[in-house]
Protein backbone atom coordinates (compact mmCIF):
# COMPACT_ATOMS: atom_id res chain seq x y z
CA UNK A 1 -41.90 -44.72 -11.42
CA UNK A 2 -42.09 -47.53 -8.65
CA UNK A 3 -42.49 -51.25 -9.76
CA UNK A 4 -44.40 -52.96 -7.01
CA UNK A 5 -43.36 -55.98 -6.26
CA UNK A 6 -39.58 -54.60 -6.08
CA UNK A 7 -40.53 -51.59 -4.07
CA UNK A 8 -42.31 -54.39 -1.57
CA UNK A 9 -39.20 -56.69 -1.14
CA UNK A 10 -38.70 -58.17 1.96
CA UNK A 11 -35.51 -59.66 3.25
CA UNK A 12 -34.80 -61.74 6.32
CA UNK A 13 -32.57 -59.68 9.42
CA UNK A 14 -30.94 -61.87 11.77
CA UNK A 15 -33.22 -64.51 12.86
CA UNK A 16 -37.02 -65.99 13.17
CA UNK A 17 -39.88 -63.52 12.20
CA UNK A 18 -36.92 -60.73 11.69
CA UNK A 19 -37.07 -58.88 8.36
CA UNK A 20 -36.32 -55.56 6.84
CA UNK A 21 -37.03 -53.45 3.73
CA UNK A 22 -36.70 -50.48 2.12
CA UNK A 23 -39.32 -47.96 1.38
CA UNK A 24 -38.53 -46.34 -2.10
CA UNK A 25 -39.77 -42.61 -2.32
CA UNK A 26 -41.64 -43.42 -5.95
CA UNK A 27 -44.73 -44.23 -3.45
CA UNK A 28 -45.09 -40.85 -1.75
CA UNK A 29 -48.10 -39.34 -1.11
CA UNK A 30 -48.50 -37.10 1.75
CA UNK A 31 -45.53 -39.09 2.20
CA UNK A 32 -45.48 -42.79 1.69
CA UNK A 33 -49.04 -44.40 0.50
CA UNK A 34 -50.33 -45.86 3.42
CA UNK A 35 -51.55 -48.61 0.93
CA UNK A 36 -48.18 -49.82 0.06
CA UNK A 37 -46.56 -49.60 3.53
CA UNK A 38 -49.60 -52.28 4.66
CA UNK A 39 -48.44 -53.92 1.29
CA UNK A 40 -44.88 -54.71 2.98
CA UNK A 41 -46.32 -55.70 6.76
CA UNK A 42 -48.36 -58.33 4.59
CA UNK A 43 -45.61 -59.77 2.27
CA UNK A 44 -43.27 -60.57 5.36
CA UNK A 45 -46.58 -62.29 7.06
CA UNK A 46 -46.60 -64.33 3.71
CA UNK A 47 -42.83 -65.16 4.53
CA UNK A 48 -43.45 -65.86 7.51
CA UNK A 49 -46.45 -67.93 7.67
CA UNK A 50 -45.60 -69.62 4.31
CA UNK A 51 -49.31 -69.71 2.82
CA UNK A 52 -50.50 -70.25 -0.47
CA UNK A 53 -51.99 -66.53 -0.15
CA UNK A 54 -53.81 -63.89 1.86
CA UNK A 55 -57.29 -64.07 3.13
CA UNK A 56 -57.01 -60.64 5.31
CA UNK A 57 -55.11 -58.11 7.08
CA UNK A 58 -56.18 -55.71 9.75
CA UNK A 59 -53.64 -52.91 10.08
CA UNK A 60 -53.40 -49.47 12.59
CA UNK A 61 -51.39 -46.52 11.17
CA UNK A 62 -49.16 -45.41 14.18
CA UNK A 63 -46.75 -43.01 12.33
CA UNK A 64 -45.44 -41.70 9.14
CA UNK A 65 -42.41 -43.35 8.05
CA UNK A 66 -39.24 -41.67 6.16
CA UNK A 67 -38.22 -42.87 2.87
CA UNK A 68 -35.51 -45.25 4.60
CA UNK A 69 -35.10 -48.57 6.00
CA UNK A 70 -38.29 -50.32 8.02
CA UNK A 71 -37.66 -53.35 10.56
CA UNK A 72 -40.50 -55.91 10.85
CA UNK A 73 -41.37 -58.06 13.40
CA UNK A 74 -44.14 -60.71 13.13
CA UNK A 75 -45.14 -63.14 15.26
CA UNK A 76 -47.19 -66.31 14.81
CA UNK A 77 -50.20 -66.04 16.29
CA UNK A 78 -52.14 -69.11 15.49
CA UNK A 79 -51.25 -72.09 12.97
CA UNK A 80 -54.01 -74.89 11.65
CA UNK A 81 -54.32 -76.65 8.76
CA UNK A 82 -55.00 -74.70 6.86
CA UNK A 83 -54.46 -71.30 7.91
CA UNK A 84 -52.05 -69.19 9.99
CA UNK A 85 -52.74 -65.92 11.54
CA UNK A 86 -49.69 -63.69 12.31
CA UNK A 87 -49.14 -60.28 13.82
CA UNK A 88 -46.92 -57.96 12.17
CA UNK A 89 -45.03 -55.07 13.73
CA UNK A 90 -42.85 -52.38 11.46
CA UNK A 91 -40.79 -49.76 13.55
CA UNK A 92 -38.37 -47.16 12.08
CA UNK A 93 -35.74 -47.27 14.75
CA UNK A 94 -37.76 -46.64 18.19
CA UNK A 95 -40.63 -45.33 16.14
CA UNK A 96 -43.60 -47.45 15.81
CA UNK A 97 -45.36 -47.10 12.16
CA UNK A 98 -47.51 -50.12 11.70
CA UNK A 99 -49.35 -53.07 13.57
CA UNK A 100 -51.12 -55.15 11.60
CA UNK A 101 -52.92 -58.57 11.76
CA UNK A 102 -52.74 -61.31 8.82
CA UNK A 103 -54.44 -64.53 7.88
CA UNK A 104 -52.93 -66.38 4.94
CA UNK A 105 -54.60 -69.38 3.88
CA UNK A 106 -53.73 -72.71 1.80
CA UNK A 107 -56.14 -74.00 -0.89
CA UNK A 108 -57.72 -77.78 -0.03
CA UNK A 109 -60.35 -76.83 2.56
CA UNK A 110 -64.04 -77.90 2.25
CA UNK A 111 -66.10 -74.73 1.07
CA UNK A 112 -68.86 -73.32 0.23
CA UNK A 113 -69.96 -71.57 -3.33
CA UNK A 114 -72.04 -68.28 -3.64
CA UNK A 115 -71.50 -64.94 -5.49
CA UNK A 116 -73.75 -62.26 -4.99
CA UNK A 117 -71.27 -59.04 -5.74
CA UNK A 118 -71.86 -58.54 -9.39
CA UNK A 119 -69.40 -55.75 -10.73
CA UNK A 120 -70.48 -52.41 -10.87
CA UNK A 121 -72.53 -51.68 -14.30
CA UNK A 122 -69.37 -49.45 -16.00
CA UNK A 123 -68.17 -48.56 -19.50
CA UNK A 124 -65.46 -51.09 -20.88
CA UNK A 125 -61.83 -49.99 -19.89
CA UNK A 126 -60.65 -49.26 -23.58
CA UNK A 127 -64.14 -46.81 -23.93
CA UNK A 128 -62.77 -45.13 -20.69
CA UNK A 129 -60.48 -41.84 -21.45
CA UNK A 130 -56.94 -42.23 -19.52
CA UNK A 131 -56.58 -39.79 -16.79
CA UNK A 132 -53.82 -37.92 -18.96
CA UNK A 133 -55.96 -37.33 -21.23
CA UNK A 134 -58.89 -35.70 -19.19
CA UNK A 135 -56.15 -33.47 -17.75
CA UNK A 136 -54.85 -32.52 -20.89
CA UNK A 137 -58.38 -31.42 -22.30
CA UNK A 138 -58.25 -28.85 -18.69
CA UNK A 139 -57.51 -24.95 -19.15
CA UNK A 140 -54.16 -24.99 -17.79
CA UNK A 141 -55.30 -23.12 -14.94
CA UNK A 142 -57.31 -26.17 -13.69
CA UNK A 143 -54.64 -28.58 -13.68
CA UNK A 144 -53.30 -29.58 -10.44
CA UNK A 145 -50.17 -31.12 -9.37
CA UNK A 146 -49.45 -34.38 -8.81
CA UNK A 147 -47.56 -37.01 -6.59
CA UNK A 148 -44.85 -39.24 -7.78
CA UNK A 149 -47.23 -42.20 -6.42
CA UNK A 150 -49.67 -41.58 -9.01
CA UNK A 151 -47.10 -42.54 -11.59
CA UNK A 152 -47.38 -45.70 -10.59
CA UNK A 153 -50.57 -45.91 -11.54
CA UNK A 154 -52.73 -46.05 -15.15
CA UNK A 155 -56.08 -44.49 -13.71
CA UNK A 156 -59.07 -44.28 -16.65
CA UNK A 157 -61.66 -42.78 -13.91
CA UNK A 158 -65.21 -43.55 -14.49
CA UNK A 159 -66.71 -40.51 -12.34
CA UNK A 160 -64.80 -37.83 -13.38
CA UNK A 161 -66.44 -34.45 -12.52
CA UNK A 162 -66.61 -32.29 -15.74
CA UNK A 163 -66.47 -28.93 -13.90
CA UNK A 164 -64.30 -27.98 -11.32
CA UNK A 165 -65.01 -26.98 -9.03
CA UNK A 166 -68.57 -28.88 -9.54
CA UNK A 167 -71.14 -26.36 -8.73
CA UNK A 168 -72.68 -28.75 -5.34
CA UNK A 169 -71.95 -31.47 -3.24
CA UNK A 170 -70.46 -34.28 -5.47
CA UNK A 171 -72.04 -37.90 -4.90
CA UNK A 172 -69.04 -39.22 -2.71
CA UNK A 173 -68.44 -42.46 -5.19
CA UNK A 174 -65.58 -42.77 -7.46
CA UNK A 175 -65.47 -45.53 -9.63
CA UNK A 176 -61.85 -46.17 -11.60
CA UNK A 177 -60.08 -48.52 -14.09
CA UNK A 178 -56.60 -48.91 -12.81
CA UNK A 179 -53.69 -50.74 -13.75
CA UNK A 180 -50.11 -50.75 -12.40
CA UNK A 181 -47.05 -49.42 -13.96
CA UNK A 182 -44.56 -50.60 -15.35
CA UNK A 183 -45.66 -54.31 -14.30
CA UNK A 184 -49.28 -55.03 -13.72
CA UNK A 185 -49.58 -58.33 -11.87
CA UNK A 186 -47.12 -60.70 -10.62
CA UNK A 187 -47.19 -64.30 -10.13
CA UNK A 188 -46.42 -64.10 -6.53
CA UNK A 189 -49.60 -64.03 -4.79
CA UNK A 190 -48.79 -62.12 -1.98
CA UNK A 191 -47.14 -59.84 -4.27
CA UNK A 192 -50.42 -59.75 -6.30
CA UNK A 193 -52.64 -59.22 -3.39
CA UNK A 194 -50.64 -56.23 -2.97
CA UNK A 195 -52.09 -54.56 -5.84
CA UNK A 196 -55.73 -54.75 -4.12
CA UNK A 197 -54.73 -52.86 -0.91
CA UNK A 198 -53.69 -49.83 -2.33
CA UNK A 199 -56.67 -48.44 -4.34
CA UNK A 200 -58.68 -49.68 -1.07
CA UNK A 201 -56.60 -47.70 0.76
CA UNK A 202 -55.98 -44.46 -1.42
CA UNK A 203 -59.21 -43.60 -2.99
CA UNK A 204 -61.19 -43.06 0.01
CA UNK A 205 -59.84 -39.75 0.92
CA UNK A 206 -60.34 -38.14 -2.78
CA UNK A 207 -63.84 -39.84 -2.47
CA UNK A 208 -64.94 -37.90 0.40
CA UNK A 209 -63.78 -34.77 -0.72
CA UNK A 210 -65.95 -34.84 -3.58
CA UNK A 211 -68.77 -33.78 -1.35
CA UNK A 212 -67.09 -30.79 -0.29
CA UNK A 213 -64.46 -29.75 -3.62
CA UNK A 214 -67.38 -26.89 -4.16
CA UNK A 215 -66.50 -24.89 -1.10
CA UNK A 216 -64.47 -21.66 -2.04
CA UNK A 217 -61.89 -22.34 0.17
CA UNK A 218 -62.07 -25.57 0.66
CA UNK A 219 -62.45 -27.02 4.44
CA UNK A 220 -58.43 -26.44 6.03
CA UNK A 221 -58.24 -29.91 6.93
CA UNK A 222 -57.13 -33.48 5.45
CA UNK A 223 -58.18 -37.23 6.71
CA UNK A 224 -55.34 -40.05 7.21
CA UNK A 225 -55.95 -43.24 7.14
CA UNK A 226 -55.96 -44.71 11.33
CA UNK A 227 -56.96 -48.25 10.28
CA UNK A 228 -57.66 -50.23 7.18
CA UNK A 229 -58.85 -53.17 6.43
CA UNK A 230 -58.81 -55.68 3.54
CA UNK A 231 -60.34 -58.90 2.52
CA UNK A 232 -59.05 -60.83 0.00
CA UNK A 233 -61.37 -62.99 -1.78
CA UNK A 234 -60.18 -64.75 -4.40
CA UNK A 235 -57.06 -64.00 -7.11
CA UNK A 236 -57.82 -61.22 -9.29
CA UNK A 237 -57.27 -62.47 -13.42
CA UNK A 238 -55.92 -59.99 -15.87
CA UNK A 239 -53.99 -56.14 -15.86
CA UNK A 240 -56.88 -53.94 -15.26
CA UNK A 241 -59.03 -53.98 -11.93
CA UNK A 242 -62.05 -52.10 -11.61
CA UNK A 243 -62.04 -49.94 -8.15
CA UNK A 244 -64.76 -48.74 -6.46
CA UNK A 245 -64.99 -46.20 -3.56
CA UNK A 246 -67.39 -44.68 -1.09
CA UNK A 247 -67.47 -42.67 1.48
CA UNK A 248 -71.11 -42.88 3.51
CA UNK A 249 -70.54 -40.81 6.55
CA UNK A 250 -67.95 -38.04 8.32
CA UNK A 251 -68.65 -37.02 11.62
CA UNK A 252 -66.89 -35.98 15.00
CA UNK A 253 -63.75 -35.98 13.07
CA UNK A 254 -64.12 -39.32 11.23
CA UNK A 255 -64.25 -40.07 7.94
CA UNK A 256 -65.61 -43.54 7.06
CA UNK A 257 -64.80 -45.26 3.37
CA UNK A 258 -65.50 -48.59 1.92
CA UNK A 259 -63.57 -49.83 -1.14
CA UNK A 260 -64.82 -52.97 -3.60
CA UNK A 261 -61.88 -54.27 -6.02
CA UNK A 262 -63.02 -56.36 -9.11
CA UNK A 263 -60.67 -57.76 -12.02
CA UNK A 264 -61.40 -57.66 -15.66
CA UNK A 265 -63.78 -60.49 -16.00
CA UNK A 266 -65.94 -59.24 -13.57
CA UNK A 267 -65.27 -61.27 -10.13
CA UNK A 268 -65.16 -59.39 -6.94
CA UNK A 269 -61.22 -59.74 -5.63
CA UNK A 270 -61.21 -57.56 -2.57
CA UNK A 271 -62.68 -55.22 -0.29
CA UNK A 272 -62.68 -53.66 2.63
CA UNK A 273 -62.54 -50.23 4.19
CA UNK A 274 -60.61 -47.84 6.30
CA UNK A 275 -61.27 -44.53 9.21
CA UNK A 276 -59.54 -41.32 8.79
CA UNK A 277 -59.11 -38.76 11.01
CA UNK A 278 -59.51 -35.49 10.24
CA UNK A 279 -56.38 -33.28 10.99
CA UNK A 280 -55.51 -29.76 10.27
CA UNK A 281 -54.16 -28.87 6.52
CA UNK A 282 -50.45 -28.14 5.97
């Protein structure tokens, strides 16, 4: 098991807008969660810029990365006030894996006031079985393995299909409780933040899927994550967030998902979305 805000340490390497980190193997997913590698390019654009806290990042997949050592570049783009957007480049030796674009923000500004993004209407987390627990009550022939990423994570899912394979095309929305293990928020923000990107990144895959987890086979392929894209609206408050995921459209090889984070009390915290692109299946 992975503790966040360790696994997304970022040290300075030998001069201005040079750092380096280590990508730890207890996020791997198809290997590592493209979710937490965005997580790092945005905590050394919080170094960097030296903001109160994130207000978005932009980021292009160019390559999977090994569970080694990542070098990141970022450059300041634009400073005001306020606000400072920086660009963010992480290579594994000549290999490029990541570009992204960050804005990090201070607190102070004159603003405006308006919430129309009420949380989704949802059972309470503690009414919500744990994801152990609905895989436990499976014939042991239904139970699938898992990734050490998920370990990571205390999922009580909300739109869990009762038979599997479910006997049509699943509504491609998945609505979860999650909370991190073994720490579940940090006081860092840009730490914190990093807790939003990664169910807005991972669930949209599994989401889309649900429309086609009837087929017998299954469609030979699999959809990575090209770009995603986050928006962080305001700190979330408490352990558990509330994700939501859906997944509108594939077509011509694209799969399209949009992902709405809310905390405990109800308050949107994030969203955003991301395009995959369908590739063959290993």
């Amino acid at each position: 098991m992975g503790d966040l805000a360790a696994d997304t340490l970022i040290e300075p390497a030998g001069g201005p807008g040079r750092y380096g980190a280590k990508l730890s193997a207890d996020w791997n997913i198809w290997g590592p969660n493209g979710g937490y590698v965005a997580s790092l390019a945005l905590r050394a654009a919080g170094l960097a810029t030296g903001r109160e806290r994130p207000a978005s990042i932009v980021a292009h997949f160019l390559g999977v990365a090994d569970f080694d050592r990542v070098d990141l570049d970022v450059e300041v783009l634009k400073a005001s006030r306020f606000a400072t957007s920086a660009r963010v480049r992480m290579r594994q030796g000549d290999r490029p894996i990541l570009e992204a674009l960050v804005w990090g923000v201070d607190g102070g500004g004159a603003g405006l006031e308006h919430d129309a993004a009420p949380a989704p209407d949802v059972p309470p987390v503690e009414a919500v079985p744990s994801f152990e627990e609905r895989v436990a009550a499976l014939p042991e022939e239904e139970r699938r393995p898992s990734t050490s990423f998920f370990d990571n994570l205390d999922q009580r899912p909300i739109d869990w299909l009762e038979t599997f394979p479910p006997p049509g095309p699943a509504d491609p929305r998945n609505r979860a409780w999650i909370r991190f293990r073994p720490t579940p928020r940090f006081d860092d923000p840009w730490a914190d933040a990093c807790r939003l990107v990664i169910p807005i990144d991972t669930f949209g895959w599994p989401t889309a899927f649900r429309v086609y987890a009837h087929l017998d086979p299954p469609p030979p392929v699999v959809a990575v994550t090209v770009d995603l894209s986050v928006r962080f609206h305001r700190p979330a408050r408490g352990d558990w967030l509330l994700s939501e995921a859906v997944s509108p459209l594939a077509s011509g090889g694209l799969v399209a998902a949009g992902g709405r984070v809310w905390d405990q009390g109800g308050a949107l915290v994030a969203s955003g979305g991301q395009t995959m692109l369908c590739r063959p299946a290993a």
